[in-house]
PDB file of N, CA and C in Angstrom:
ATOM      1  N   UNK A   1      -1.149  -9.089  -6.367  1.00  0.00           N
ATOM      2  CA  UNK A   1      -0.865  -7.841  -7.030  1.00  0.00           C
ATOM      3  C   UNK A   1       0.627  -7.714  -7.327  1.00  0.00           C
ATOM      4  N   UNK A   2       1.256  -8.083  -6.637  1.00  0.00           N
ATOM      5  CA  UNK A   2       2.769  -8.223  -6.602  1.00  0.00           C
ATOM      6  C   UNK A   2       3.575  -8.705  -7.742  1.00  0.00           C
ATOM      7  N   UNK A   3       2.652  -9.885  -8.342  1.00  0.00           N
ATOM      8  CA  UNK A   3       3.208 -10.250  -9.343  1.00  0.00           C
ATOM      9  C   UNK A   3       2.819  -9.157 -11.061  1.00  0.00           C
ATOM     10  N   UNK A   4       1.763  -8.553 -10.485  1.00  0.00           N
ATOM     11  CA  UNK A   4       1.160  -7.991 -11.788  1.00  0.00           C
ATOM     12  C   UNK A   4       2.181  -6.370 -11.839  1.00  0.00           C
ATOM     13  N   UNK A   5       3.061  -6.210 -11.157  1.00  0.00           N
ATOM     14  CA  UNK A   5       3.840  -4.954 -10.887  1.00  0.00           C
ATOM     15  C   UNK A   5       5.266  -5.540 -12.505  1.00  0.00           C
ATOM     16  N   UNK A   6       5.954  -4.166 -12.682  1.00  0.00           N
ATOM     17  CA  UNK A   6       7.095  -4.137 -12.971  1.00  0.00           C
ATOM     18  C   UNK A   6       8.694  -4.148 -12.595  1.00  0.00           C
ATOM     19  N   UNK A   7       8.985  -5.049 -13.272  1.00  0.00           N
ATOM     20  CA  UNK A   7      10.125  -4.971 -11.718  1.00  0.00           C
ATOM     21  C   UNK A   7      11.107  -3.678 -11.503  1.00  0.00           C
ATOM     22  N   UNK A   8      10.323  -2.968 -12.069  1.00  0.00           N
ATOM     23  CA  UNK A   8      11.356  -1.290 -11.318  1.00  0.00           C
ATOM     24  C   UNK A   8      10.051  -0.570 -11.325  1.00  0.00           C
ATOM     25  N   UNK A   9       8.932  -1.132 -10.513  1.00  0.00           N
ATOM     26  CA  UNK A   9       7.769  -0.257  -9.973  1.00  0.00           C
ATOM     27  C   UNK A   9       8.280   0.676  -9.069  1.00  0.00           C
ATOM     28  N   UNK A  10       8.070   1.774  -8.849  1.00  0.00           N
ATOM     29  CA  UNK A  10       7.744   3.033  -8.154  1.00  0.00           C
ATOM     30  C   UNK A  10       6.904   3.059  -7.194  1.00  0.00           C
ATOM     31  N   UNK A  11       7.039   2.882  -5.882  1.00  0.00           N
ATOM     32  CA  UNK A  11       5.542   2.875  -5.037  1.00  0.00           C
ATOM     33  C   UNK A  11       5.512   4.151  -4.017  1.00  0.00           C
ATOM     34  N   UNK A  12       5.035   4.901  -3.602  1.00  0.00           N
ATOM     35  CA  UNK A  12       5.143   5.789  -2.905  1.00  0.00           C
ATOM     36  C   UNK A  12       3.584   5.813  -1.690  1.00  0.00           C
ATOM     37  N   UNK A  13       4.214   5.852  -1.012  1.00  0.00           N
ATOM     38  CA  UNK A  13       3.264   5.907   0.419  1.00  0.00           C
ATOM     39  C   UNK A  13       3.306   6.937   0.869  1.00  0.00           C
ATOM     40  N   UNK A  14       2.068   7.939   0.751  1.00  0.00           N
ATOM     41  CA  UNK A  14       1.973   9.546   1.368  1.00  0.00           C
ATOM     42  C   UNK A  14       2.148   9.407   2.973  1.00  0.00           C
ATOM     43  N   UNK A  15       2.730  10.877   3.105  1.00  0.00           N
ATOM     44  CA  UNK A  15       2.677  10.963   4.769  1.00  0.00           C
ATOM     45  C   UNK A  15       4.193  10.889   5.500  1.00  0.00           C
ATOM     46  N   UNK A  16       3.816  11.307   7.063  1.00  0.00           N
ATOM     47  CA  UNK A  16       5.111  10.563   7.555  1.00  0.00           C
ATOM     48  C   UNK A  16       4.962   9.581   8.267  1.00  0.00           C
ATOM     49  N   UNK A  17       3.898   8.759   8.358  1.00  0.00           N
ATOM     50  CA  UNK A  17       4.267   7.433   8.939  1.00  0.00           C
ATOM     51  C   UNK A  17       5.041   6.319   8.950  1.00  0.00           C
ATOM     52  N   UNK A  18       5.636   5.749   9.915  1.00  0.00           N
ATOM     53  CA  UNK A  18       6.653   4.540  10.011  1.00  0.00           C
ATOM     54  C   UNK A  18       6.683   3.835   8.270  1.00  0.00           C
ATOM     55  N   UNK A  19       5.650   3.882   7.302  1.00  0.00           N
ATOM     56  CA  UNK A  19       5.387   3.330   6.034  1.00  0.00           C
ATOM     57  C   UNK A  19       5.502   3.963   4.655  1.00  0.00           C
ATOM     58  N   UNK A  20       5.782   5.581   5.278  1.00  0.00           N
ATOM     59  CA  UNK A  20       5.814   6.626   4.317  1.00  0.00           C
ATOM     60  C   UNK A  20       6.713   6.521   3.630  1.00  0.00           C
ATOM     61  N   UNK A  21       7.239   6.880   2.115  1.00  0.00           N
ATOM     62  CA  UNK A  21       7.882   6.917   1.256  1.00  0.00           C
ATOM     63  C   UNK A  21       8.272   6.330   0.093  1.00  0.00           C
ATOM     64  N   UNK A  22       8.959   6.537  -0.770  1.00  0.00           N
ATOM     65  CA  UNK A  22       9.384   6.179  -2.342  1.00  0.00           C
ATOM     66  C   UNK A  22      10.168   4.769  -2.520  1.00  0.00           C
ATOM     67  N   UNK A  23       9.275   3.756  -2.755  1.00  0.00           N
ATOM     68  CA  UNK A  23      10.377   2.369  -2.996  1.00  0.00           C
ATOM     69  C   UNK A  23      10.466   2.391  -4.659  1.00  0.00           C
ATOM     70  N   UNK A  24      11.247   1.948  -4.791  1.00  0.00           N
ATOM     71  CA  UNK A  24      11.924   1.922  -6.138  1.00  0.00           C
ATOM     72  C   UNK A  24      12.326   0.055  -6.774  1.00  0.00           C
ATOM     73  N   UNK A  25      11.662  -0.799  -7.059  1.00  0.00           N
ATOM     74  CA  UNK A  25      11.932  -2.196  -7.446  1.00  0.00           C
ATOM     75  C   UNK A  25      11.012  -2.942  -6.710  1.00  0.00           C
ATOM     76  N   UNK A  26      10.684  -4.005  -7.499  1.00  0.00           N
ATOM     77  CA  UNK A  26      10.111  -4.910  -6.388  1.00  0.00           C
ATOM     78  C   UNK A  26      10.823  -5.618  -5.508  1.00  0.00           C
ATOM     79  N   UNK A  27      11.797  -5.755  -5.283  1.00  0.00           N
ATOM     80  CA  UNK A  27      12.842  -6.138  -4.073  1.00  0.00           C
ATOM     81  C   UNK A  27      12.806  -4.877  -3.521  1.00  0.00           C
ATOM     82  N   UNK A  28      13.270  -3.877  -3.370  1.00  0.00           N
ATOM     83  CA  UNK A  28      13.050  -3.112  -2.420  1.00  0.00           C
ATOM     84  C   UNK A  28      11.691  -2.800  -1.415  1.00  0.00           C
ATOM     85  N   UNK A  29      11.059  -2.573  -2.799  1.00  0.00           N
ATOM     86  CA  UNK A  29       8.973  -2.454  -2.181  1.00  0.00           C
ATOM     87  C   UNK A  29       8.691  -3.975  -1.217  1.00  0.00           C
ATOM     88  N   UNK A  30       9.314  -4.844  -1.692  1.00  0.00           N
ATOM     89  CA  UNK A  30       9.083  -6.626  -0.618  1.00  0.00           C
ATOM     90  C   UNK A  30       9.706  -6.507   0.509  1.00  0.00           C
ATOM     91  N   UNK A  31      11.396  -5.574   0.666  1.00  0.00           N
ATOM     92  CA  UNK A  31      12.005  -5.600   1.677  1.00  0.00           C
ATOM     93  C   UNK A  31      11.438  -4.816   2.858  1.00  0.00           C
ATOM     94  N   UNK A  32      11.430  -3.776   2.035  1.00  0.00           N
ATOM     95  CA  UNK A  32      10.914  -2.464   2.761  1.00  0.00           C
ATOM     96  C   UNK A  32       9.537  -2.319   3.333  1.00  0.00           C
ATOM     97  N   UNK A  33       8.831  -2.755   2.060  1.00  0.00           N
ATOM     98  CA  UNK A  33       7.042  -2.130   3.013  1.00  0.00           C
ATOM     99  C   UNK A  33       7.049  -3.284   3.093  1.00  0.00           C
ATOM    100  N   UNK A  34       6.149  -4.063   2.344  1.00  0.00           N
ATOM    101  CA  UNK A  34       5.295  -5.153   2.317  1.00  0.00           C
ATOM    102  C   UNK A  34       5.988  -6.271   2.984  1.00  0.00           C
ATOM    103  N   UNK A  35       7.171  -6.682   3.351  1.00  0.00           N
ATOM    104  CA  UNK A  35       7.465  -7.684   4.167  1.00  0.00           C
ATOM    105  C   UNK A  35       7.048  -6.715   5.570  1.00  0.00           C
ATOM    106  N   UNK A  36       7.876  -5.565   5.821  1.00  0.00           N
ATOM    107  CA  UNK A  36       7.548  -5.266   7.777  1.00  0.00           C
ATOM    108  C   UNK A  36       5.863  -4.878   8.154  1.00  0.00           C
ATOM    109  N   UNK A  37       5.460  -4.599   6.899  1.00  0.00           N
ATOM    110  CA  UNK A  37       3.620  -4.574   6.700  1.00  0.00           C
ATOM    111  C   UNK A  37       3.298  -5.786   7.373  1.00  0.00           C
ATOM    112  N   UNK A  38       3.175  -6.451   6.108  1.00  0.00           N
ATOM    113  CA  UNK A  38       2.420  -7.959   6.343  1.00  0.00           C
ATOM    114  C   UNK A  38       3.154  -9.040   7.964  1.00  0.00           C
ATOM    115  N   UNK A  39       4.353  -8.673   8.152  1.00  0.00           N
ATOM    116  CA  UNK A  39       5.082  -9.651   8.686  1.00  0.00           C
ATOM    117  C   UNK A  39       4.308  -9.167  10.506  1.00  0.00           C
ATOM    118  N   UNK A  40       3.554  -7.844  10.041  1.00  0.00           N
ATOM    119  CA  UNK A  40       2.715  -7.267  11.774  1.00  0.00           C
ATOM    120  C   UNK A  40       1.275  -8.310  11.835  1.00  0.00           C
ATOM    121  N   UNK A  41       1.008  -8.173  10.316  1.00  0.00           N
ATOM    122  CA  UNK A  41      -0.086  -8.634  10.459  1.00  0.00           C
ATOM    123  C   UNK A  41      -0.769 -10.281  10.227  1.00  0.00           C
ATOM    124  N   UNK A  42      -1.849 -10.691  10.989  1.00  0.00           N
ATOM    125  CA  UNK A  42      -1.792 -12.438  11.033  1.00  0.00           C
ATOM    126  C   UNK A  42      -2.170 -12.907   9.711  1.00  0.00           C
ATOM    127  N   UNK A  43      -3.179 -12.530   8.714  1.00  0.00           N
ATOM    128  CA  UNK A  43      -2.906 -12.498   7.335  1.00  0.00           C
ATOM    129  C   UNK A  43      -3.286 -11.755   6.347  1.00  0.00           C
ATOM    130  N   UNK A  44      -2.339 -10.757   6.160  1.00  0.00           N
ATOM    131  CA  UNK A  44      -2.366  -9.783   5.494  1.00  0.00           C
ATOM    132  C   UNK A  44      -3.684  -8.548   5.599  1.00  0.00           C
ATOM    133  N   UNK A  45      -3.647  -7.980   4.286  1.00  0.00           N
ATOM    134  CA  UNK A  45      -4.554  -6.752   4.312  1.00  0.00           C
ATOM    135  C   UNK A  45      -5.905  -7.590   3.268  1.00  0.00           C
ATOM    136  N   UNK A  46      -7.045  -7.431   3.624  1.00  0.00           N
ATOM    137  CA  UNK A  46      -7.840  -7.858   2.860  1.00  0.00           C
ATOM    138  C   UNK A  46      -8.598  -6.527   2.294  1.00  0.00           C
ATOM    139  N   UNK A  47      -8.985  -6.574   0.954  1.00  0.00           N
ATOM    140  CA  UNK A  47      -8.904  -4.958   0.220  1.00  0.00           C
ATOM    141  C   UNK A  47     -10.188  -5.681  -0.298  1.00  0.00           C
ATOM    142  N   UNK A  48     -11.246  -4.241  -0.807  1.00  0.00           N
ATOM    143  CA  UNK A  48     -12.934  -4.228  -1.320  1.00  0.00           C
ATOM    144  C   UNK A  48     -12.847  -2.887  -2.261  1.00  0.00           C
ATOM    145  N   UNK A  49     -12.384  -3.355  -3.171  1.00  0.00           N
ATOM    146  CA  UNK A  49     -12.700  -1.880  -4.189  1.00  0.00           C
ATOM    147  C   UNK A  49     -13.979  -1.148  -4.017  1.00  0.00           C
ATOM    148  N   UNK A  50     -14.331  -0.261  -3.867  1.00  0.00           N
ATOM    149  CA  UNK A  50     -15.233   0.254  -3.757  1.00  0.00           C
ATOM    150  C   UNK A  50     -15.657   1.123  -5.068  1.00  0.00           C
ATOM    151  N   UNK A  51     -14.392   1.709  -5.989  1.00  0.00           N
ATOM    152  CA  UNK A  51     -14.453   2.176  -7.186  1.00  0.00           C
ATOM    153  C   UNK A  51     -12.965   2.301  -8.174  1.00  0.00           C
ATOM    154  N   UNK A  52     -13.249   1.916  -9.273  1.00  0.00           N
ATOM    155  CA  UNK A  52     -12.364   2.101 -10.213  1.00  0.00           C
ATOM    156  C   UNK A  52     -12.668   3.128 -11.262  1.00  0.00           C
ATOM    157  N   UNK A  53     -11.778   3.863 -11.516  1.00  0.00           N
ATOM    158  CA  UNK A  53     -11.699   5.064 -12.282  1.00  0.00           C
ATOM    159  C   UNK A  53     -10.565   5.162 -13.612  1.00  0.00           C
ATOM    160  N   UNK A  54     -10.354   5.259 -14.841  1.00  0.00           N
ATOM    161  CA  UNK A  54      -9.321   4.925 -15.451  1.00  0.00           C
ATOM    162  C   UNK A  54      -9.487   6.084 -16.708  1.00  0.00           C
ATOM    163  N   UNK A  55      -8.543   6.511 -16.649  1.00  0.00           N
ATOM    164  CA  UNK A  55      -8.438   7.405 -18.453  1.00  0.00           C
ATOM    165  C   UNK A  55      -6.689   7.089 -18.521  1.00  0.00           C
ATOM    166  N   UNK A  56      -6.915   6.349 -19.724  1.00  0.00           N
ATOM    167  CA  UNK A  56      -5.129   6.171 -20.302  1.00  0.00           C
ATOM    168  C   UNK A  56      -4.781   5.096 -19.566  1.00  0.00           C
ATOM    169  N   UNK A  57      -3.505   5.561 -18.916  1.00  0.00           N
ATOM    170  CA  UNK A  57      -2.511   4.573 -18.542  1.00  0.00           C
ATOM    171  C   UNK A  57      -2.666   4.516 -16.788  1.00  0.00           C
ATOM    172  N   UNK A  58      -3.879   5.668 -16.427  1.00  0.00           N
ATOM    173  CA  UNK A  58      -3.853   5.835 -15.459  1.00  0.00           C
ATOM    174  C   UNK A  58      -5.318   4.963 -14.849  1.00  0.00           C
ATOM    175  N   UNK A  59      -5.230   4.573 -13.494  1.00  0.00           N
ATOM    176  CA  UNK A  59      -6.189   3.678 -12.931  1.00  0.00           C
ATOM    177  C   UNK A  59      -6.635   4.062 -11.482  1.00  0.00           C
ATOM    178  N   UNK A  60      -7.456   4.965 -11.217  1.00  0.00           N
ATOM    179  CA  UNK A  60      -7.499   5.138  -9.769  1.00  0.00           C
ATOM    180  C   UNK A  60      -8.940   3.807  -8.649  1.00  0.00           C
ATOM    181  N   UNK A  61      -8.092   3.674  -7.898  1.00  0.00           N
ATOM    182  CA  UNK A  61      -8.815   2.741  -7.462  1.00  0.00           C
ATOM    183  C   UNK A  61      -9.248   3.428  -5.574  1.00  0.00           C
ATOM    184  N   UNK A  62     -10.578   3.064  -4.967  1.00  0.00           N
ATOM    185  CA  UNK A  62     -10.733   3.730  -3.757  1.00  0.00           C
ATOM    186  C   UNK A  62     -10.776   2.206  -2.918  1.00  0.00           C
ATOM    187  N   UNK A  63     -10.414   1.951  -1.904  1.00  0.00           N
ATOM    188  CA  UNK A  63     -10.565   0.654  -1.768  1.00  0.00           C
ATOM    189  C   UNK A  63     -10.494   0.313  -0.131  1.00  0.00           C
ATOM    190  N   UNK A  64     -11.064  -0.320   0.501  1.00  0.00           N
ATOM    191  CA  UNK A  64     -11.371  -0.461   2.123  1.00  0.00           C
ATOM    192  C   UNK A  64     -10.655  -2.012   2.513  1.00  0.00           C
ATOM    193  N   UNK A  65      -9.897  -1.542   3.218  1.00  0.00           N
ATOM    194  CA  UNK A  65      -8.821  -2.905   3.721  1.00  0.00           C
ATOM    195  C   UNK A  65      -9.124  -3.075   5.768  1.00  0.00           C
ATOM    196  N   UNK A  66      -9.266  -4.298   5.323  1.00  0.00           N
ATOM    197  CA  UNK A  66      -9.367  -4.835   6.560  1.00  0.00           C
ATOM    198  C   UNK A  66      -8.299  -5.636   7.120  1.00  0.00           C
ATOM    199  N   UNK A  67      -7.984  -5.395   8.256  1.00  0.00           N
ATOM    200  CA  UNK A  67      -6.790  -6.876   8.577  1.00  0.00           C
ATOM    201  C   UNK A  67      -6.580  -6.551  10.529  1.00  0.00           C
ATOM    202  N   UNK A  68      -5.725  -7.166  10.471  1.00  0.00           N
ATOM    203  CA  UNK A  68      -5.729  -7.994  12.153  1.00  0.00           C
ATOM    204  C   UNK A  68      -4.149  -8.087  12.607  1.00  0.00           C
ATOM    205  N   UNK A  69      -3.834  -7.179  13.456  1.00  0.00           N
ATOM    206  CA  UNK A  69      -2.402  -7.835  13.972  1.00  0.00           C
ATOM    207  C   UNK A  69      -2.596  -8.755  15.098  1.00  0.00           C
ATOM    208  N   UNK A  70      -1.149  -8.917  14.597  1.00  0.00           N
ATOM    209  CA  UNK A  70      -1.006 -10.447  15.418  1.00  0.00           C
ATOM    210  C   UNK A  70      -1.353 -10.479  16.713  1.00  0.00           C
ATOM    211  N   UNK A  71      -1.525  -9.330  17.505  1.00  0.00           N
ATOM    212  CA  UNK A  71      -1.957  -9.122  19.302  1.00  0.00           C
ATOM    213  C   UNK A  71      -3.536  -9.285  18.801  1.00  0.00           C
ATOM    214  N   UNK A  72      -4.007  -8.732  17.790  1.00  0.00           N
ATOM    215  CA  UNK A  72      -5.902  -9.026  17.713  1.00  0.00           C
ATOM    216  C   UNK A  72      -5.903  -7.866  17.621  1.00  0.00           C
ATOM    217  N   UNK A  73      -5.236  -6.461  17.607  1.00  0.00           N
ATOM    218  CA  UNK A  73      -5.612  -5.346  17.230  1.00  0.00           C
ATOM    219  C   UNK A  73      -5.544  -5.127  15.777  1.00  0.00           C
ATOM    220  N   UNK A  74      -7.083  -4.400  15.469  1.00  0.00           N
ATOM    221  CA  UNK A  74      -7.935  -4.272  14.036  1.00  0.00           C
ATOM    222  C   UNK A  74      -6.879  -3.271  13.431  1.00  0.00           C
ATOM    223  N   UNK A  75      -7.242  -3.253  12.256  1.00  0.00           N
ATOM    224  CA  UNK A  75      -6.179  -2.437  11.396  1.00  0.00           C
ATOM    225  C   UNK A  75      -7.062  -2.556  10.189  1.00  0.00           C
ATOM    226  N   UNK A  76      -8.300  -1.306  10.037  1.00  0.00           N
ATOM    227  CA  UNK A  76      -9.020  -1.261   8.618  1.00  0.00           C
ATOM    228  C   UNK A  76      -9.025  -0.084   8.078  1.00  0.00           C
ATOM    229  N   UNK A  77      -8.414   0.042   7.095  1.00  0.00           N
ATOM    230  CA  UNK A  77      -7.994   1.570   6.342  1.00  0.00           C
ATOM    231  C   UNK A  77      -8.752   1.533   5.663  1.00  0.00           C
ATOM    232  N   UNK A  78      -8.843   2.912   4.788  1.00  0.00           N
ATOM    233  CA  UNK A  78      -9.520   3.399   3.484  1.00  0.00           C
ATOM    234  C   UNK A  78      -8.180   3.468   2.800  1.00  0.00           C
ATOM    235  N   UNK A  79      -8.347   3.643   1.382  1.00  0.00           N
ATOM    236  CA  UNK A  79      -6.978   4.089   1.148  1.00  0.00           C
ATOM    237  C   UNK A  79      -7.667   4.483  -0.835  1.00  0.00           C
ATOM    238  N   UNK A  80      -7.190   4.628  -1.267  1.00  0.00           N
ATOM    239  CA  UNK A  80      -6.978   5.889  -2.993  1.00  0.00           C
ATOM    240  C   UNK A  80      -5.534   5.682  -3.238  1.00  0.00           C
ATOM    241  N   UNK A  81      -5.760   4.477  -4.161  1.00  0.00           N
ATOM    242  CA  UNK A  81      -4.184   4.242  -5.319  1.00  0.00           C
ATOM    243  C   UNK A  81      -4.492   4.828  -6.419  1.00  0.00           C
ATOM    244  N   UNK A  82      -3.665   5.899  -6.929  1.00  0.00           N
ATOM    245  CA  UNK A  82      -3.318   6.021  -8.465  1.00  0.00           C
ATOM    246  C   UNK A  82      -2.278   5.419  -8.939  1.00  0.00           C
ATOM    247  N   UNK A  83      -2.741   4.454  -9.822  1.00  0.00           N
ATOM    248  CA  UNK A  83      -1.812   3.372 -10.998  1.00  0.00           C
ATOM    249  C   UNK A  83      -1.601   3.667 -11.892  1.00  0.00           C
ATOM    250  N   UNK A  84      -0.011   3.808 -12.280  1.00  0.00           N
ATOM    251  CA  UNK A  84       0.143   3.741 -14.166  1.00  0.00           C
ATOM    252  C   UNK A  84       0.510   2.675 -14.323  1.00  0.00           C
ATOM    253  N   UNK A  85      -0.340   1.812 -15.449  1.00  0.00           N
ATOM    254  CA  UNK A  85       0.086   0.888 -16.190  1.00  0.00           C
ATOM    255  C   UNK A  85       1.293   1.243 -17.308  1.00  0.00           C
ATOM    256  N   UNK A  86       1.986   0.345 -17.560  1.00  0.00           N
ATOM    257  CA  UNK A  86       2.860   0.119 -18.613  1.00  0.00           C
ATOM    258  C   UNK A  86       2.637  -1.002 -19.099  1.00  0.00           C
ATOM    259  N   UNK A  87       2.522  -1.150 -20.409  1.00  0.00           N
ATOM    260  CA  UNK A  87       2.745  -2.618 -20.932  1.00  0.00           C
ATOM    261  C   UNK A  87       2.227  -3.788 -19.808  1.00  0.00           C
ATOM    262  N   UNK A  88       0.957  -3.391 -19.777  1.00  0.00           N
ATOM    263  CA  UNK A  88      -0.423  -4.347 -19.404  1.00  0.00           C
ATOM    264  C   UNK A  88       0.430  -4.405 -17.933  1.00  0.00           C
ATOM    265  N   UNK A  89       1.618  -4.114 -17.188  1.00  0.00           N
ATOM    266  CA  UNK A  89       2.177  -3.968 -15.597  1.00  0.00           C
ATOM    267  C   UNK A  89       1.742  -2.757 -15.061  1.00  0.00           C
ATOM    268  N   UNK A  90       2.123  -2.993 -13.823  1.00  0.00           N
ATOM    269  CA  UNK A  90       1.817  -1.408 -12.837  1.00  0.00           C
ATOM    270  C   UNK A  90       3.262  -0.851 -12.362  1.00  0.00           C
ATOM    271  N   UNK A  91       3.263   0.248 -13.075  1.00  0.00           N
ATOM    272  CA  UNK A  91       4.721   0.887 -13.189  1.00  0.00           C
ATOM    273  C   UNK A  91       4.812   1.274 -11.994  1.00  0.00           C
ATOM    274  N   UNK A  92       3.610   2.073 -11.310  1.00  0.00           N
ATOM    275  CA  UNK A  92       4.039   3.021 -10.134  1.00  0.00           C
ATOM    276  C   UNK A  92       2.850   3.110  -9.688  1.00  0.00           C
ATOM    277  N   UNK A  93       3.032   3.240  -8.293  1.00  0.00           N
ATOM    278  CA  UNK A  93       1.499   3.336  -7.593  1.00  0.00           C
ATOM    279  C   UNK A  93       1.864   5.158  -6.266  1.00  0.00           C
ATOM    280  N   UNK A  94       1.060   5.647  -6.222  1.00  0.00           N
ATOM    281  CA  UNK A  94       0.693   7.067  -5.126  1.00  0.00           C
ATOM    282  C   UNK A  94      -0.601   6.367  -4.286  1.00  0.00           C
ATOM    283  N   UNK A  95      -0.085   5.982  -3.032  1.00  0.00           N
ATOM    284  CA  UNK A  95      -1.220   5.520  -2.159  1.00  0.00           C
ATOM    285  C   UNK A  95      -1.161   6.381  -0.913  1.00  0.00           C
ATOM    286  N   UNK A  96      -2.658   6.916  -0.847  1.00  0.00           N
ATOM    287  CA  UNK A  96      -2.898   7.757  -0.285  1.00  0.00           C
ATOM    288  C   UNK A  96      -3.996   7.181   1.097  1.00  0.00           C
ATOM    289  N   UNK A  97      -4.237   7.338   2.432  1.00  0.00           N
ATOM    290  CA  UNK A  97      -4.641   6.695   3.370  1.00  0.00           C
ATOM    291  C   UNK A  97      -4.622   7.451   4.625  1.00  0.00           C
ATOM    292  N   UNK A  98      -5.181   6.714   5.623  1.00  0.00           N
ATOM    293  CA  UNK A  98      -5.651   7.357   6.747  1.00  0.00           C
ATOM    294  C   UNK A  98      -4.144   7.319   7.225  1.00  0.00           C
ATOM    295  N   UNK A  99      -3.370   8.406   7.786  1.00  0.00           N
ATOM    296  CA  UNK A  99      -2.017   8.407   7.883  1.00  0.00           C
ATOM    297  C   UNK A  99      -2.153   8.429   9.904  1.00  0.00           C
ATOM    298  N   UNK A 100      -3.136   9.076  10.027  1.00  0.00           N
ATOM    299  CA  UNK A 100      -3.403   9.081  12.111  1.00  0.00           C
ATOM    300  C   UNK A 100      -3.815   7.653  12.383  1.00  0.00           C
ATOM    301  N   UNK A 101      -4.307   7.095  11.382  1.00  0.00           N
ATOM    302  CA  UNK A 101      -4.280   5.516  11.952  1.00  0.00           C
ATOM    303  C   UNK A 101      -3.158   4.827  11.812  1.00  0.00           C
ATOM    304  N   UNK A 102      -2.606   4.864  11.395  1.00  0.00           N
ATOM    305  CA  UNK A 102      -0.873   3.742  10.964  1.00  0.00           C
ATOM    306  C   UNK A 102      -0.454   4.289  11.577  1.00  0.00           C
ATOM    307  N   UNK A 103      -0.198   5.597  12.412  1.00  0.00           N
ATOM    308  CA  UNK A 103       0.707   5.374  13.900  1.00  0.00           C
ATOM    309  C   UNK A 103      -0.229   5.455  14.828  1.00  0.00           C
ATOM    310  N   UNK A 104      -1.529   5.675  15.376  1.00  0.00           N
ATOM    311  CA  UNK A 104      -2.174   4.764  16.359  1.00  0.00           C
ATOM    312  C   UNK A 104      -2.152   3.105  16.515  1.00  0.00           C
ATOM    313  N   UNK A 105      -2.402   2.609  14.865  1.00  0.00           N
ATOM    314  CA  UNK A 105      -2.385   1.096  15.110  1.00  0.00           C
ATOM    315  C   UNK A 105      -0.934   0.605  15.031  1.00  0.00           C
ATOM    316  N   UNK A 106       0.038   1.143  14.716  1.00  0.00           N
ATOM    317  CA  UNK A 106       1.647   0.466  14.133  1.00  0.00           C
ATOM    318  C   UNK A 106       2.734   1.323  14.609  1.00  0.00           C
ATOM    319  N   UNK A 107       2.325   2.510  15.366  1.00  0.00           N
ATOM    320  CA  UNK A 107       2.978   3.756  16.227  1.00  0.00           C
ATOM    321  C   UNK A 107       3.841   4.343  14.882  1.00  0.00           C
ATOM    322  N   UNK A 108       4.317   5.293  15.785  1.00  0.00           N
ATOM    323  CA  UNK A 108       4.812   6.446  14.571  1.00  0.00           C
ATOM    324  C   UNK A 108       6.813   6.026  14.593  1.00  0.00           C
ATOM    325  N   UNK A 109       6.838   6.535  13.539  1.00  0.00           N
ATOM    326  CA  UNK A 109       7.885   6.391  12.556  1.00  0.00           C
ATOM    327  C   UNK A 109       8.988   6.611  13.942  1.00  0.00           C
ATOM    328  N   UNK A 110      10.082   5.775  13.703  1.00  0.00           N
ATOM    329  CA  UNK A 110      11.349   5.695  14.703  1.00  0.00           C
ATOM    330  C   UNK A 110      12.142   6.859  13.906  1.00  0.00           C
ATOM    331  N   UNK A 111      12.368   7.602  15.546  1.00  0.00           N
ATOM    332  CA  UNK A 111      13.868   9.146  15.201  1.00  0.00           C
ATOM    333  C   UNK A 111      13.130   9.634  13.706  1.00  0.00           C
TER     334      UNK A 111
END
């Protein structure tokens, strides 16, 4: 998916969990989430659309992710992305998710 982004995608993660908030580039979104994300877990998030929804530029997707940290503790979310495409890329994503599980499974946000 990473590659199908723009490189001044917008990603925003609802909530206040340790994962919450507005990345701005795909170097930032790699530094920030998705490297300290993935780098917990043994390989990655495995995702099952369950539904796609689209009018315009917009793409909502509902989708069930499974994955495994590295101790063997499970980590399977639900989660609801709204996507705008730009020029056949994904400008910006609003991902919305079980926010009491990402600090039960990944503890809550430091200070």
């Amino acid at each position: 998916m990473f590659e199908l982004m723009c490189e001044d995608v917008t990603w925003t993660d609802i909530g206040s969990h340790r994962f919450a908030g507005t990345y701005r580039g795909k170097e930032a979104l790699g530094a920030q989430l998705f490297g300290p994300l993935m780098g917990s877990l043994k390989a990655g998030i495995h995702g099952e659309i369950d539904r796609l929804v689209a009018e315009g530029d917009i793409v909502v997707a509902q989708v069930r992710g499974t994955a495994e940290l590295h101790d063997g503790t499970p980590y399977n979310n639900t989660y609801c992305h709204v996507i705008r495409i730009e020029d056949s890329r994904i400008a910006e994503v609003t991902e919305y998710m079980d926010t009491a599980l990402i600090d039960a499974v990944f503890g809550p946000r430091d200070g």
